[in-house]
N, C-alpha and C. Protein backbone atom coordinates (compact mmCIF):
# COMPACT_ATOMS: atom_id res chain seq x y z
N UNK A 1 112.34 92.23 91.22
CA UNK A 1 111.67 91.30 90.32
C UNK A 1 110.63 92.05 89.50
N UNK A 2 110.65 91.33 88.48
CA UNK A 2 109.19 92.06 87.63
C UNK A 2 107.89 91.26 87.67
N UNK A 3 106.93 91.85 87.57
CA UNK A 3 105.84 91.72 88.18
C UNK A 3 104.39 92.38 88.00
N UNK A 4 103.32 92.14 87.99
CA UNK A 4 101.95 92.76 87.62
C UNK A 4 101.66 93.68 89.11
N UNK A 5 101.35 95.00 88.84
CA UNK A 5 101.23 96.36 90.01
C UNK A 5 100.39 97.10 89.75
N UNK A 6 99.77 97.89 90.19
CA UNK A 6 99.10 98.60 89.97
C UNK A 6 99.77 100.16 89.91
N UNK A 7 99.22 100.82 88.77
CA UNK A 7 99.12 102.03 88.60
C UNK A 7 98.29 103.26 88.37
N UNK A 8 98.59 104.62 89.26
CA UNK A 8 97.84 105.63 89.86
C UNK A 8 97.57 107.07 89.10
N UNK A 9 97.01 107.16 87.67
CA UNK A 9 96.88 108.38 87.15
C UNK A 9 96.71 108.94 87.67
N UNK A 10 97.64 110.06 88.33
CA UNK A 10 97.13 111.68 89.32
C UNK A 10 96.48 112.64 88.66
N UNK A 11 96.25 112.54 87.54
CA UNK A 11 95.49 113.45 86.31
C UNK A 11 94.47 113.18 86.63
N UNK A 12 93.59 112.01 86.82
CA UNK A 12 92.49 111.43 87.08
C UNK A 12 91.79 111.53 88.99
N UNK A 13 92.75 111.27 89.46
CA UNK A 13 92.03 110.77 90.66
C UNK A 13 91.85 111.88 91.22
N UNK A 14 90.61 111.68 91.91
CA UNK A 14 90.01 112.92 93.04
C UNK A 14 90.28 113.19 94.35
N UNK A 15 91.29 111.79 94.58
CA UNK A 15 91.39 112.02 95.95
C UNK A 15 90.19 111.47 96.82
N UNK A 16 89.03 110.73 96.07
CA UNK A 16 87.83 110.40 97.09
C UNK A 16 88.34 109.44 98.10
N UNK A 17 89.42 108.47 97.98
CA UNK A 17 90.12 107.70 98.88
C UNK A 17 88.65 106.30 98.57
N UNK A 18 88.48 105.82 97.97
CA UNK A 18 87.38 104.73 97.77
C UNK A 18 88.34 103.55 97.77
N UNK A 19 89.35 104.11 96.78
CA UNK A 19 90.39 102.93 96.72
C UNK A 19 91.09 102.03 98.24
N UNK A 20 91.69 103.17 98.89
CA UNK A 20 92.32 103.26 99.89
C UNK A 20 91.65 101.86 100.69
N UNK A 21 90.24 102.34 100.93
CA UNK A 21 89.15 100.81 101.55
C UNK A 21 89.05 99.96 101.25
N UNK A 22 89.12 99.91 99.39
CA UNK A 22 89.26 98.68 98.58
C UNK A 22 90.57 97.77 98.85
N UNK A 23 91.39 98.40 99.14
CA UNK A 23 92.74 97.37 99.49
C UNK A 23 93.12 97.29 100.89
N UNK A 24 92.48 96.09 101.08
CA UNK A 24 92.65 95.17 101.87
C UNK A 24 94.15 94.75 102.55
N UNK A 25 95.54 95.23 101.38
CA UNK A 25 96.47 95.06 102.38
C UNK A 25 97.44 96.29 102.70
N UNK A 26 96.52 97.61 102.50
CA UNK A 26 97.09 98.72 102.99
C UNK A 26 97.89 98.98 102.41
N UNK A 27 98.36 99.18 101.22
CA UNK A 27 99.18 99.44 100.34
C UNK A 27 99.05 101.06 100.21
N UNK A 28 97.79 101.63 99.63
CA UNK A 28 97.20 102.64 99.30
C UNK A 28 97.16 103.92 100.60
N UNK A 29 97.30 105.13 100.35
CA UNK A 29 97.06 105.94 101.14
C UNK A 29 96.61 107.45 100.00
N UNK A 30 95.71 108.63 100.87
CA UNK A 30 95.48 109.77 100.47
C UNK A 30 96.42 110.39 100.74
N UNK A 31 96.95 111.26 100.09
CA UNK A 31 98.12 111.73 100.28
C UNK A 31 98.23 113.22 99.86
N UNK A 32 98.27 114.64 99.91
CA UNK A 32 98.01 115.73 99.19
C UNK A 32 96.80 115.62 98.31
N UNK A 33 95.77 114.78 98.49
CA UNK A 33 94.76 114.63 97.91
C UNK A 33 94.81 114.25 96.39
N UNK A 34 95.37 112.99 96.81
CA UNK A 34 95.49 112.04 95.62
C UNK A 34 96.16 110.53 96.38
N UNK A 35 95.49 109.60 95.68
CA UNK A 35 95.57 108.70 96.10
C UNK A 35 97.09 107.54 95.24
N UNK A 36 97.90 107.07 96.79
CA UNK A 36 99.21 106.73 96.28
C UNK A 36 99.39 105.52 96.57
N UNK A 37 100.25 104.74 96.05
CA UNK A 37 101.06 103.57 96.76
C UNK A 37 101.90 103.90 97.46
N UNK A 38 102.11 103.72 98.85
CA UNK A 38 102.96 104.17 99.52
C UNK A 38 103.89 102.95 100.10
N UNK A 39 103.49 101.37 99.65
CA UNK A 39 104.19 100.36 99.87
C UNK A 39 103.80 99.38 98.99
N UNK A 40 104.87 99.54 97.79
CA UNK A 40 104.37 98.27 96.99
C UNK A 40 104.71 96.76 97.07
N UNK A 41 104.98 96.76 98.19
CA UNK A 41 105.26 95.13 98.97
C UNK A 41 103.93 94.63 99.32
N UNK A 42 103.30 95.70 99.41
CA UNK A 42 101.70 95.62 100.02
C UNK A 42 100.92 95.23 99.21
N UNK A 43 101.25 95.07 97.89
CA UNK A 43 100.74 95.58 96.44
C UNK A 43 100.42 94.08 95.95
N UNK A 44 99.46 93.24 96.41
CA UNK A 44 99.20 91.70 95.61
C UNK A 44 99.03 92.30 94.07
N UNK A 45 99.18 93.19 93.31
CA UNK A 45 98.61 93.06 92.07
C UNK A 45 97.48 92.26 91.47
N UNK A 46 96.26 92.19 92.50
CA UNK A 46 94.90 91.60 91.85
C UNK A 46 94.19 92.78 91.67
N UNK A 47 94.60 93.94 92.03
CA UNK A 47 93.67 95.25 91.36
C UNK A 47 92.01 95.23 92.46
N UNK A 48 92.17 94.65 93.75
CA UNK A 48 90.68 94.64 93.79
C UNK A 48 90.27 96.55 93.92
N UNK A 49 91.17 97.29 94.22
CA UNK A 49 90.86 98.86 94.22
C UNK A 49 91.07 99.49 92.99
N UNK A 50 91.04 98.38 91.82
CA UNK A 50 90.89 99.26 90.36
C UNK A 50 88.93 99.29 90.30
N UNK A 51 88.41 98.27 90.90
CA UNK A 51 86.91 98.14 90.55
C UNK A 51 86.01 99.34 91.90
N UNK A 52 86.77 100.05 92.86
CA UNK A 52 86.49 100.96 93.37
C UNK A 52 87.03 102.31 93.20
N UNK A 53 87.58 102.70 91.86
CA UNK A 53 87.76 103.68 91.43
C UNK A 53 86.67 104.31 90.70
N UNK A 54 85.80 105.20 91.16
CA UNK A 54 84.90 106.05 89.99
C UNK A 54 85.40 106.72 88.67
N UNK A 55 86.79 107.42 89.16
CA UNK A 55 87.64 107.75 88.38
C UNK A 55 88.07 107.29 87.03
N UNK A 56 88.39 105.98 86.86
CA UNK A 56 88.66 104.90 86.45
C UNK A 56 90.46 105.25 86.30
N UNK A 57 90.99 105.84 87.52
CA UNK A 57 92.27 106.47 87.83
C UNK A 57 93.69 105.21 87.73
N UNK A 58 92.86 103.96 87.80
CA UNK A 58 93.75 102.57 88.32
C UNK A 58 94.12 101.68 87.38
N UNK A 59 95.10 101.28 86.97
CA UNK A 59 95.51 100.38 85.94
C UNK A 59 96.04 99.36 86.70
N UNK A 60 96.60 98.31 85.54
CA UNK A 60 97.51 97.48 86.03
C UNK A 60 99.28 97.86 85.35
N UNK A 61 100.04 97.56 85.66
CA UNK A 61 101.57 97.27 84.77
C UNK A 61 102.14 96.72 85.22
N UNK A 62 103.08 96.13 84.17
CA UNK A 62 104.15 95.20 84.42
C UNK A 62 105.04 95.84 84.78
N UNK A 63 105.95 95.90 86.09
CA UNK A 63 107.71 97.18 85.97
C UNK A 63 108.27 96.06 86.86
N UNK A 64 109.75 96.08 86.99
CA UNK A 64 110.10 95.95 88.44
C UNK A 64 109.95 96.60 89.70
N UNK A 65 109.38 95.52 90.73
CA UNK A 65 108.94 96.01 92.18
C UNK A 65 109.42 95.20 92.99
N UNK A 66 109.43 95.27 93.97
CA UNK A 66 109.58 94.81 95.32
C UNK A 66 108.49 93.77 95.58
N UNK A 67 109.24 92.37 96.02
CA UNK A 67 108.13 91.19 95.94
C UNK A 67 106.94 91.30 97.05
N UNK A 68 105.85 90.79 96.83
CA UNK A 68 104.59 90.98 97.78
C UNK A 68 105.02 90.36 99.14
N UNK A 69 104.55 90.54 99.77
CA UNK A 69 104.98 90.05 101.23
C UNK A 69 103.52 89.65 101.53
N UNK A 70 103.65 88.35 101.44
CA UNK A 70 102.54 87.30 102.19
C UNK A 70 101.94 87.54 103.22
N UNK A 71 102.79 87.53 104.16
CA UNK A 71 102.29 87.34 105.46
C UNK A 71 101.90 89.04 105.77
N UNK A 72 100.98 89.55 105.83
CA UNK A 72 100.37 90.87 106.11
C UNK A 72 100.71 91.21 107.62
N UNK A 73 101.25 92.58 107.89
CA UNK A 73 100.99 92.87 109.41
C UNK A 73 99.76 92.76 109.72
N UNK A 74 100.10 92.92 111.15
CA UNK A 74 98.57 92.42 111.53
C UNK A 74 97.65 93.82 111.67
N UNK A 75 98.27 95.18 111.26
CA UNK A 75 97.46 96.56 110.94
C UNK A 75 96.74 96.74 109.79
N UNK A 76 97.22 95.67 109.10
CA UNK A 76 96.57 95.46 107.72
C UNK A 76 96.12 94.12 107.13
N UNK A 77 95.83 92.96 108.03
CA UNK A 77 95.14 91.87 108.20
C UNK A 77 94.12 91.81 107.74
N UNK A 78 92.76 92.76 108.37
CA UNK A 78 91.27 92.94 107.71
C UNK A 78 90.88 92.52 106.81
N UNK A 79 90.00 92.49 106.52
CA UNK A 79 89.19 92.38 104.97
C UNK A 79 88.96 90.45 104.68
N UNK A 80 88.19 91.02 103.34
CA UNK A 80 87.77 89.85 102.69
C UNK A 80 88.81 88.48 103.29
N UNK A 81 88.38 87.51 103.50
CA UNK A 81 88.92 86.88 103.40
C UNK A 81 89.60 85.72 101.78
N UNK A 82 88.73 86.31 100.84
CA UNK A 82 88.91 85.74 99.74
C UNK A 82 90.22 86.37 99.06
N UNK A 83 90.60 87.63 99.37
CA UNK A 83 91.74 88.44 99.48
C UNK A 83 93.24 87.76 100.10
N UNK A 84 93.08 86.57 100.91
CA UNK A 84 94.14 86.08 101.51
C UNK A 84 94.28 85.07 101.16
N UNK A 85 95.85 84.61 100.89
CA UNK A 85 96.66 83.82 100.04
C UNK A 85 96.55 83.13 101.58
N UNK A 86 96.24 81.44 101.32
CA UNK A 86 96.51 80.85 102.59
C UNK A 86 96.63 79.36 102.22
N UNK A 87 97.56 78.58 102.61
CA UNK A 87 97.47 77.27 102.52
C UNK A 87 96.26 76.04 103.32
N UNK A 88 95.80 75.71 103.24
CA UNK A 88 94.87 74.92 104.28
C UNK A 88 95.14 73.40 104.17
N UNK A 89 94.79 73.12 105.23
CA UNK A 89 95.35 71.88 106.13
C UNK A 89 94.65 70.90 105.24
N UNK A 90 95.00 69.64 105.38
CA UNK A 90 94.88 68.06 104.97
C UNK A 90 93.47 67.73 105.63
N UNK A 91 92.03 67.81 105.26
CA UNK A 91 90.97 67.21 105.97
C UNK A 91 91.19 65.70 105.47
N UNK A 92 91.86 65.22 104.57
CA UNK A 92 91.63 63.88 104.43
C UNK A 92 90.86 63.34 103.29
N UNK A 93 89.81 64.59 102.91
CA UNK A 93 89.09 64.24 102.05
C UNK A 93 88.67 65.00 100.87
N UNK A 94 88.63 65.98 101.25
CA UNK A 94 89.09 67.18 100.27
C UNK A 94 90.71 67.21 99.79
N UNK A 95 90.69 67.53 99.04
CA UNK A 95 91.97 67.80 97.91
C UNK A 95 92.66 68.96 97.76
N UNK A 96 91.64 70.28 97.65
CA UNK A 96 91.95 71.49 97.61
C UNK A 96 93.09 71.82 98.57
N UNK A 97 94.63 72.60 98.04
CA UNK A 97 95.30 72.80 98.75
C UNK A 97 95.42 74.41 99.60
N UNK A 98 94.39 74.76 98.95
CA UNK A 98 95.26 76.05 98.77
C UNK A 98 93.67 77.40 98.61
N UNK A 99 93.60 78.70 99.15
CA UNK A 99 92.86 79.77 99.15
C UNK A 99 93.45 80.99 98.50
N UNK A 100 92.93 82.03 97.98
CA UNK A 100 92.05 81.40 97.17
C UNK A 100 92.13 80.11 95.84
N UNK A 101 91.00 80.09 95.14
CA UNK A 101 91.31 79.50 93.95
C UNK A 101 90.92 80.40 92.75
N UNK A 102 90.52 81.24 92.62
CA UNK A 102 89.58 82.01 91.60
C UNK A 102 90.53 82.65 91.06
N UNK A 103 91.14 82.96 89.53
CA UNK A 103 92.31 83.34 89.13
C UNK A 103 92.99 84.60 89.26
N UNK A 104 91.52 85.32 88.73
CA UNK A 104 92.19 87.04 89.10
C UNK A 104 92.69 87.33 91.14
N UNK A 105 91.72 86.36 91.80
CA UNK A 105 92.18 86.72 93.39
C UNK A 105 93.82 85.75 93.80
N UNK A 106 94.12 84.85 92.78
CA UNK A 106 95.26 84.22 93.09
C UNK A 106 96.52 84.89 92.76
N UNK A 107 97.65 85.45 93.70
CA UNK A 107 98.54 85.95 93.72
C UNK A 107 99.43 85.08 92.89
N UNK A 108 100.44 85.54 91.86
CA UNK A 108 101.29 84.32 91.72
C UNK A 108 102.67 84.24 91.94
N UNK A 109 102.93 85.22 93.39
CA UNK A 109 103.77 85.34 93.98
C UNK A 109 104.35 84.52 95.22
N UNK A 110 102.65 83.67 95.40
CA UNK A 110 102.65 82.98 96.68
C UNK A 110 103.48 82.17 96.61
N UNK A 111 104.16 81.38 98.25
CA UNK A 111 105.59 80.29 97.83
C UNK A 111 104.35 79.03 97.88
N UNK A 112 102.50 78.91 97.81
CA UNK A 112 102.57 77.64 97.64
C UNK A 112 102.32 77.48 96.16
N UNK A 113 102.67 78.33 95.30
CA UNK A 113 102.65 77.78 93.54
C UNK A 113 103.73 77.28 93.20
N UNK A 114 105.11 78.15 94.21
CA UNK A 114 106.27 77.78 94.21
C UNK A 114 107.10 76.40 92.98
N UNK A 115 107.25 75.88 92.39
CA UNK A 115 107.34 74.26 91.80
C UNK A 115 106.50 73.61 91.40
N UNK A 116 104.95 74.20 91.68
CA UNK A 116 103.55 73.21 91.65
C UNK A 116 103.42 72.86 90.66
N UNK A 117 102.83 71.67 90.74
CA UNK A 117 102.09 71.76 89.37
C UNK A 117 100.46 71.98 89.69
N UNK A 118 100.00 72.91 88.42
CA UNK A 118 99.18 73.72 88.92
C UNK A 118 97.95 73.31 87.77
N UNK A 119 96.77 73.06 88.05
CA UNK A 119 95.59 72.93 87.70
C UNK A 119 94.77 74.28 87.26
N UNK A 120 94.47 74.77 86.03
CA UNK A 120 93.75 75.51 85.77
C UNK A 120 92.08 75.03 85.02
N UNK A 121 90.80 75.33 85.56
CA UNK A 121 90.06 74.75 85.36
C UNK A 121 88.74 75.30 85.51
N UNK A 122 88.22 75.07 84.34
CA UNK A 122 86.81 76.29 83.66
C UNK A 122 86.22 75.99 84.94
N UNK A 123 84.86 76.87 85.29
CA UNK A 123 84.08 76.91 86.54
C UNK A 123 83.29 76.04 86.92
N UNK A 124 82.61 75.18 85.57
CA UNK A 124 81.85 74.07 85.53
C UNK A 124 82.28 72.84 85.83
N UNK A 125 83.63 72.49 85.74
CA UNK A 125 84.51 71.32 85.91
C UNK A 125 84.24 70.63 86.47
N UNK A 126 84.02 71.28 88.51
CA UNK A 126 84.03 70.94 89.72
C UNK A 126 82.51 69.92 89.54
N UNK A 127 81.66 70.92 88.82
CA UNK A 127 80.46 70.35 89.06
C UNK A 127 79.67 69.05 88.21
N UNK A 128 80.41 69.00 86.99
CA UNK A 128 79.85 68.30 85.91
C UNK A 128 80.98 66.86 86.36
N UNK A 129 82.37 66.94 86.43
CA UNK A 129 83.02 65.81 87.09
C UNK A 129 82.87 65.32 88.42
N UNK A 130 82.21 64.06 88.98
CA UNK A 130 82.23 63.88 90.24
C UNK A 130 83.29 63.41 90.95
N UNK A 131 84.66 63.24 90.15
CA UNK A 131 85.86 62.86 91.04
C UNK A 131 87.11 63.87 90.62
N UNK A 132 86.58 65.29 90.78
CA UNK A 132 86.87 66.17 90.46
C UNK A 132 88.20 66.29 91.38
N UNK A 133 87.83 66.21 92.81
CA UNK A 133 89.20 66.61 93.68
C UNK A 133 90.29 65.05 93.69
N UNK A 134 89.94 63.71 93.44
CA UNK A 134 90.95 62.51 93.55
C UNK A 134 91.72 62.87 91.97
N UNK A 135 90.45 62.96 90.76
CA UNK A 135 90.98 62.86 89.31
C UNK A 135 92.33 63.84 89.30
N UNK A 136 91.85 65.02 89.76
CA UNK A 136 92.73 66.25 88.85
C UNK A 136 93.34 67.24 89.84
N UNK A 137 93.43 67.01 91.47
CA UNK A 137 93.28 68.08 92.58
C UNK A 137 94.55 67.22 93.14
N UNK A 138 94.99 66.16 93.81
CA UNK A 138 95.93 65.85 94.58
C UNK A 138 96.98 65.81 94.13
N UNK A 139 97.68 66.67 94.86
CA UNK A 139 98.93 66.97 95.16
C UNK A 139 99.12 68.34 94.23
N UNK A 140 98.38 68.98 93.67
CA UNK A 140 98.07 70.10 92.63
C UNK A 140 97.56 71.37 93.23
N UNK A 141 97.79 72.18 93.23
CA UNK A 141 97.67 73.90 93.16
C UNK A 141 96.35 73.67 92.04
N UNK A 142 95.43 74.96 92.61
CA UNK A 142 93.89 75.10 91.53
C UNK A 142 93.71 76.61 91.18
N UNK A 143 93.56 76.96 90.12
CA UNK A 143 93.45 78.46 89.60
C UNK A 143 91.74 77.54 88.94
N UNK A 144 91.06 78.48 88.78
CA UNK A 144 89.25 78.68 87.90
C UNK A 144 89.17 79.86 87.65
N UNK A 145 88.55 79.52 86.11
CA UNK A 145 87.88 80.86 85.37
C UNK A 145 87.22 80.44 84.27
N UNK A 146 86.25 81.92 84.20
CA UNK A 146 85.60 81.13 83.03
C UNK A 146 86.05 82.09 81.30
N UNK A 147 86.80 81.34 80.58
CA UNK A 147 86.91 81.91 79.30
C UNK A 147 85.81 83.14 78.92
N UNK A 148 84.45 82.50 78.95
CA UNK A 148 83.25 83.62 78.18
C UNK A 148 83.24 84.75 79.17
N UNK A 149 82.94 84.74 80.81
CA UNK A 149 82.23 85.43 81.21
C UNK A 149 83.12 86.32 82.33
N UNK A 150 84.49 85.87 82.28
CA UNK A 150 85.45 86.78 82.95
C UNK A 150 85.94 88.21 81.97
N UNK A 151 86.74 88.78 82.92
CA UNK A 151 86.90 90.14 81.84
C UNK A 151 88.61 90.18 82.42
N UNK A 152 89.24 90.99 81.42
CA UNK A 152 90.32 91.15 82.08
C UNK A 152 91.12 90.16 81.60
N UNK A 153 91.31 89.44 80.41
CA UNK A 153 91.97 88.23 80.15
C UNK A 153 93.10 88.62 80.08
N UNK A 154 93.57 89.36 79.49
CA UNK A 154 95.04 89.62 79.43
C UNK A 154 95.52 90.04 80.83
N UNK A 155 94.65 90.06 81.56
CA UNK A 155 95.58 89.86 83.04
C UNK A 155 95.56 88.36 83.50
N UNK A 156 95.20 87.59 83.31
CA UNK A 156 95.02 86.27 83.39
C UNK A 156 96.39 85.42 82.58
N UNK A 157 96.28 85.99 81.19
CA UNK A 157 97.89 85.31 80.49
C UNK A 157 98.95 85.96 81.44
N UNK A 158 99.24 87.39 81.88
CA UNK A 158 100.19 87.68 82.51
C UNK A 158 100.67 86.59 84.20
N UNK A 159 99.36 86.43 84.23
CA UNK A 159 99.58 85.63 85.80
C UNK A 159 100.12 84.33 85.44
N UNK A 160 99.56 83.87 84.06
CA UNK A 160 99.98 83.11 83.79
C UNK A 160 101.59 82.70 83.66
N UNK A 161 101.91 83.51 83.03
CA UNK A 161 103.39 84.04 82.61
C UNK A 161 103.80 83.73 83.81
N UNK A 162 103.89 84.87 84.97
CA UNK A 162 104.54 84.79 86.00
C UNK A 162 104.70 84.11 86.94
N UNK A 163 103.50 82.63 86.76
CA UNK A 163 103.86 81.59 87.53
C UNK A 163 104.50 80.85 86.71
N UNK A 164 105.00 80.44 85.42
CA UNK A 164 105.47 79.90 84.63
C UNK A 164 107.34 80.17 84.72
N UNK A 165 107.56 81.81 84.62
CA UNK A 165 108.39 81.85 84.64
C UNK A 165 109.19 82.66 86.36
N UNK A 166 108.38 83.12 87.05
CA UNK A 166 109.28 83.70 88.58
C UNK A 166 108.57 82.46 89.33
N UNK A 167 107.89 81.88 89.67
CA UNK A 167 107.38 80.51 90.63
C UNK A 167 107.90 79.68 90.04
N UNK A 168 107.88 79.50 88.88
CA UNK A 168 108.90 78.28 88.32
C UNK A 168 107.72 77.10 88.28
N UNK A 169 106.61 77.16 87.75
CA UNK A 169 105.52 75.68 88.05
C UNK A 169 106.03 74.50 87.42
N UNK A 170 105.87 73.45 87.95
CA UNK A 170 106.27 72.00 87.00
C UNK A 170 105.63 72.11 85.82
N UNK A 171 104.16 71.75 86.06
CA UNK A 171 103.78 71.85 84.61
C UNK A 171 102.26 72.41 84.63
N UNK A 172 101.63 72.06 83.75
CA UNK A 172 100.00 72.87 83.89
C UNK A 172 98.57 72.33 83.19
N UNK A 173 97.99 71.60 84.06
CA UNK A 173 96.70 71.13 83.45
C UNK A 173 95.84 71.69 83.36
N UNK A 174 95.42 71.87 81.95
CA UNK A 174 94.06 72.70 81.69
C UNK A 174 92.62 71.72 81.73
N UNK A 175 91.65 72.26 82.54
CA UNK A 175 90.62 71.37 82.61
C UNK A 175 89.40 72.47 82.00
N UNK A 176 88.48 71.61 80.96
CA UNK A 176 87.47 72.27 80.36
C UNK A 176 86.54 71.26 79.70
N UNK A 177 85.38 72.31 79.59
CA UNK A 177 84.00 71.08 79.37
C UNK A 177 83.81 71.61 77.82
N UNK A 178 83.20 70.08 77.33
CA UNK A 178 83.28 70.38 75.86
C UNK A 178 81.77 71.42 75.05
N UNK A 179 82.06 72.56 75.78
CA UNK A 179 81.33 73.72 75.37
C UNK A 179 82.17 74.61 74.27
N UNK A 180 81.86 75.17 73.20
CA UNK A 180 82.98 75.93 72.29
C UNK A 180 83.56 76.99 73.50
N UNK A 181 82.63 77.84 74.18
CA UNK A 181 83.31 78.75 74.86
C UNK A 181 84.28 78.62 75.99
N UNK A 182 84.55 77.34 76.34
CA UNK A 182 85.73 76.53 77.02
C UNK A 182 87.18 76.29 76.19
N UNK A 183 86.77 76.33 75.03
CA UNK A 183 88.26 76.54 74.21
C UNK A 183 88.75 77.85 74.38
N UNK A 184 88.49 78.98 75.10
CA UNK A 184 89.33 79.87 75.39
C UNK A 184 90.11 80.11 76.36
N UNK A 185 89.77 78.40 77.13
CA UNK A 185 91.09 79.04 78.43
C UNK A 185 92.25 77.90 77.90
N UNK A 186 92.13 77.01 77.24
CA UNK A 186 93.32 76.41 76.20
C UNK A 186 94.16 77.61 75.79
N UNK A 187 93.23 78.31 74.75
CA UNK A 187 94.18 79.21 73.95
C UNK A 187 94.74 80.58 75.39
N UNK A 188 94.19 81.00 76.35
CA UNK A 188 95.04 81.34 77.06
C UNK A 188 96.28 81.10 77.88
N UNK A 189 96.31 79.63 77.98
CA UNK A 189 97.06 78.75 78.48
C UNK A 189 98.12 78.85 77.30
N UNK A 190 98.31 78.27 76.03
CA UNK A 190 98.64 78.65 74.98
C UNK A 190 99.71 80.19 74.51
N UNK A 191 98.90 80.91 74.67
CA UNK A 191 99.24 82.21 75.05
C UNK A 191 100.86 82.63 76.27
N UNK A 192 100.22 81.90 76.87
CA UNK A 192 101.13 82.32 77.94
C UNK A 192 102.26 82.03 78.21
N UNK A 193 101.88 80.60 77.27
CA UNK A 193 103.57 79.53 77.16
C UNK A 193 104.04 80.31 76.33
N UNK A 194 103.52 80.41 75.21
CA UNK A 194 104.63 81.29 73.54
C UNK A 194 105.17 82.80 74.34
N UNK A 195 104.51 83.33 75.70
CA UNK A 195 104.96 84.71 76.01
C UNK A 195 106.09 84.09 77.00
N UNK A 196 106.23 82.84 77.88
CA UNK A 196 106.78 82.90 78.98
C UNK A 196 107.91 82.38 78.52
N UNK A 197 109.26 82.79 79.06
CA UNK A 197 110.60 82.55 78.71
C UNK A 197 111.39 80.65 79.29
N UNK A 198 110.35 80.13 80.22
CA UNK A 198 110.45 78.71 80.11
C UNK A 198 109.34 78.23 79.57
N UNK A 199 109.87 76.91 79.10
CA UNK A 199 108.85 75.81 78.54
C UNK A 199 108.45 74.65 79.85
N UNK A 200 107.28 74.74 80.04
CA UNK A 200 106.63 73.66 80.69
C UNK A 200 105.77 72.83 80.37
N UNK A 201 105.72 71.50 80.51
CA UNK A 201 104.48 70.52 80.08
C UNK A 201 103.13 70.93 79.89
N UNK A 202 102.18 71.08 79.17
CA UNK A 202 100.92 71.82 78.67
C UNK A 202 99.69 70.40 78.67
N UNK A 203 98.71 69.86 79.30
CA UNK A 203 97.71 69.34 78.79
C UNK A 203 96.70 70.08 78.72
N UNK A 204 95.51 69.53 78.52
CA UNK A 204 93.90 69.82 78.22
C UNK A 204 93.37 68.31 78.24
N UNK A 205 92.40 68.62 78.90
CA UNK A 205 90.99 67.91 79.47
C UNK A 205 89.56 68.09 79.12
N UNK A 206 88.92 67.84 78.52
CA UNK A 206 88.18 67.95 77.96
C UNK A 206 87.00 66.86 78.45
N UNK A 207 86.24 66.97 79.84
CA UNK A 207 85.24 66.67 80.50
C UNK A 207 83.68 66.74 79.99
N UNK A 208 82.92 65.67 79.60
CA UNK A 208 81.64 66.00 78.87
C UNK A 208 80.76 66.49 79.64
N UNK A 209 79.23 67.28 79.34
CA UNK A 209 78.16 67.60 80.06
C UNK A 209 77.69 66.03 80.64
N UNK A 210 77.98 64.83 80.68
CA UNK A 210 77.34 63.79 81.20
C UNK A 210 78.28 63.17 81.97
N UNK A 211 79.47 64.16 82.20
CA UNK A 211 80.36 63.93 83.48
C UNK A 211 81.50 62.84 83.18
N UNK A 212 81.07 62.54 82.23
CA UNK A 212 82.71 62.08 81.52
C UNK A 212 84.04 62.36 80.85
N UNK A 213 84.96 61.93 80.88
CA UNK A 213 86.61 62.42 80.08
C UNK A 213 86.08 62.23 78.86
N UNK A 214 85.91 62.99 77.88
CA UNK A 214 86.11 62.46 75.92
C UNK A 214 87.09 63.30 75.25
N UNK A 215 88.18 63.98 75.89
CA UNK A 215 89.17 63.97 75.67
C UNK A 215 90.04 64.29 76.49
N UNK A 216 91.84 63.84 75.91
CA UNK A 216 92.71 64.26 76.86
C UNK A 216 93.87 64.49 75.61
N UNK A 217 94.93 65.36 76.01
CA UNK A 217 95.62 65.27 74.92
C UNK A 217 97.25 66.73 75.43
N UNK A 218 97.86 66.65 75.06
CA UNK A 218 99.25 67.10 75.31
C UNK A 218 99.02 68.64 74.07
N UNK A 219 99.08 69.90 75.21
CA UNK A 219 98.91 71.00 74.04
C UNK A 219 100.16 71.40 73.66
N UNK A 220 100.27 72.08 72.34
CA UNK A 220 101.24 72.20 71.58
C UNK A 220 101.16 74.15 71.77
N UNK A 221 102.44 74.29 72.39
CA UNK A 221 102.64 75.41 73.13
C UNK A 221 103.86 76.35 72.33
N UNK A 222 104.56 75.99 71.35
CA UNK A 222 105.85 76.33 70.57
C UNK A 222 105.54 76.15 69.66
């Protein structure tokens, strides 16, 4: 399958092995003193060992690879827990299905995006709407980010892409507060449909600072 991976300039790297610690699912090893992928099944493609490179040795790319394997041995379990793709149980009252939610840490390989329909939704959302998890959360998958203050957007349309077109999502609600700098996760959303090879249902939400809907509306993606 094709897919977002990381890649290892050997021109660059020193071999300090910083990375190696940074990934959490053991993918990475020192190797002749340079640092390798030695299992790219291991490989979530969220890059958290591109931001522990001094080097700046670490990219991302798109190639065909070998799909991520979820379920981690248990030699390579450790770490963050914000790092682990996990479904969580029904409290009853909460909505949230699913760990993480934060976009760059969400794999979009996992089987629970699988068909979803999936909620994407600026950072403020949660807080300015008070029926944030009944309105826009049940029965829905949740990705958050914030248009202004994230970096890395064009890894964000790609994830996009690839839950669109290898997860196959039903469709995709964009939730955002009517700040100008909230119209940029529309147009990434946007973005991602005109790149992704299926068409799926597109809204936007448009939540006021006084915690109300003042708009809703069907985005135009073609």
């Amino acid at each position: 399958m094709k897919r977002t991976i990381i890649k290892i300039d050997e021109e660059l790297c020193d071999g300090c092995g910083l990375c190696v610690v940074g990934c959490h699912e053991g993918a990475l090893q020192v190797i002749d003193g340079k640092a390798r992928l030695t299992n790219e099944s291991y490989c979530d493609g969220l890059g958290a060992c591109i931001g522990e490179c001094p080097q700046g040795a670490i990219s991302f790319e798109e190639r065909e690879a070998e799909g991520f394997i979820e379920q981690i041995p248990a030699e390579h379990s450790s770490g963050c827990p914000s790092m682990q793709q996990t479904v969580l149980p029904d409290h009853g009252v909460s909505q949230l299905r699913q760990w993480p939610v934060q976009l760059h840490l969400l794999n979009p390989q996992v089987s629970f995006l699988r068909h979803a329909d999936v909620v994407l939704a600026a950072d403020c959302v949660a807080y300015a709407y008070p029926d944030f998890h009944q309105r826009f959360l049940k029965n829905r998958m949740l990705a958050i980010a914030c248009p202004k203050l994230d970096s890395n957007k064009e890894v964000y349309v790609a994830k996009l892409v690839e839950m669109i077109d290898n997860a196959q999502i039903n469709s995709l609600s964009v939730i955002i507060m009517e700040v100008p700098c909230c119209g940029g996760l529309v147009q990434l959303a946007r973005l991602a449909t005109a790149q992704a090879s299926r068409s799926i249902p597109v809204r936007s939400v448009v939540v006021g600072i006084e915690g109300g809907i003042v708009d809703e509306n069907v985005v135009t993606t073609r």
